[in-house]
Protein backbone atom coordinates (compact mmCIF):
# COMPACT_ATOMS: atom_id res chain seq x y z
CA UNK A 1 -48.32 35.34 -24.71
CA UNK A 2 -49.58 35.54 -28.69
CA UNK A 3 -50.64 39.02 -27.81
CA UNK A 4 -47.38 40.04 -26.72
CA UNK A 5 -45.49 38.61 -29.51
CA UNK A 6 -47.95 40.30 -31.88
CA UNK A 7 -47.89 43.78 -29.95
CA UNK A 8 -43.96 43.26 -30.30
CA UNK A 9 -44.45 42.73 -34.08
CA UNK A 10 -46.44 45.60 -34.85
CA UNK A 11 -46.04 48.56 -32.42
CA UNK A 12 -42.33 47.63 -31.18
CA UNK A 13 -42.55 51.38 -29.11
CA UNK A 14 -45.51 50.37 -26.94
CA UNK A 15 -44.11 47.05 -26.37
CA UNK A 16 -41.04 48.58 -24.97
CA UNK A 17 -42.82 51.17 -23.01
CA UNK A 18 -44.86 48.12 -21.40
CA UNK A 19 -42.49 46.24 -20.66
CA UNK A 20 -40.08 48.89 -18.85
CA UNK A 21 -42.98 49.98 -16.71
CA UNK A 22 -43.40 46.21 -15.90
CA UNK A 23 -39.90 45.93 -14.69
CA UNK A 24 -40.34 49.70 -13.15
CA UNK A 25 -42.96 48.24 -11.23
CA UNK A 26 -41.65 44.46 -10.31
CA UNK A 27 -38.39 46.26 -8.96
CA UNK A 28 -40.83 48.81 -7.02
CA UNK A 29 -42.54 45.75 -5.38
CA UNK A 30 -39.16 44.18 -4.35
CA UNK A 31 -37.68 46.97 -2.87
CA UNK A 32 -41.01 47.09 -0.43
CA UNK A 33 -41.35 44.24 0.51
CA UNK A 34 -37.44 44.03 1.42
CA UNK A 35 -38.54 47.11 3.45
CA UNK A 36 -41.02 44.97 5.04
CA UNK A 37 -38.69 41.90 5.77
CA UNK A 38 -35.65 44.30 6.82
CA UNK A 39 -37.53 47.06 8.76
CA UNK A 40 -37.58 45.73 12.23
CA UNK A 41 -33.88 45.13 12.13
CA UNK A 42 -33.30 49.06 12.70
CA UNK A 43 -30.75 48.88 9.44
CA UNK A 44 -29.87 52.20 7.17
CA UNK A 45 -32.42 53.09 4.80
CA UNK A 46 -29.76 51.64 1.88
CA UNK A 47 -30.12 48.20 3.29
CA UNK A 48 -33.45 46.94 1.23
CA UNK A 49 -32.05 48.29 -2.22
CA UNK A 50 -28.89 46.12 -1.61
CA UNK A 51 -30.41 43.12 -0.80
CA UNK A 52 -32.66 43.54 -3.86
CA UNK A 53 -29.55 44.29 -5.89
CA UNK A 54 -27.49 40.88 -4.50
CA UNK A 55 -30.76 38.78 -4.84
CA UNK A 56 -30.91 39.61 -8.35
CA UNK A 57 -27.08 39.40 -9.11
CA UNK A 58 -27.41 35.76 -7.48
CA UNK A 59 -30.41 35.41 -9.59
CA UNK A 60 -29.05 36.10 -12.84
CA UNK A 61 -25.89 34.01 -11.76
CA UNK A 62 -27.88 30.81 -11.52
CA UNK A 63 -29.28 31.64 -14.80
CA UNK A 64 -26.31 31.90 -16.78
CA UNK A 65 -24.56 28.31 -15.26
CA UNK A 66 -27.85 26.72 -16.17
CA UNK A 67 -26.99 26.88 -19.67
């Protein structure tokens, strides 16, 4: 975590690069394995990214009355 903080301090670019190919790649790995969960049900290709989508609404819901 120090590392981070200190790679925020002094290269602020990389740090951003980083950390939007981290949540590039977490979203990625969501949408797959909703493709996983969701593909024997025979539903339209769309299905997966909305359930990502609503899972992550819901998500960030919770977070915000927790506070």
């Amino acid at each position: 975590m120090e590392h981070l903080r200190r790679l925020r301090g002094e290269r602020p670019l990389l740090f951003g690069l980083v950390l939007l190919v981290g949540f590039w790649l977490g979203f990625q790995l969501l949408l797959v394995v909703a493709q996983l969960v969701l593909g024997p049900f025979a539903l339209p290709a769309w299905a997966p990214l909305a359930l990502v989508l609503v899972v992550l609404v819901l998500v960030a819901r919770g977070q915000q009355r927790s506070r």
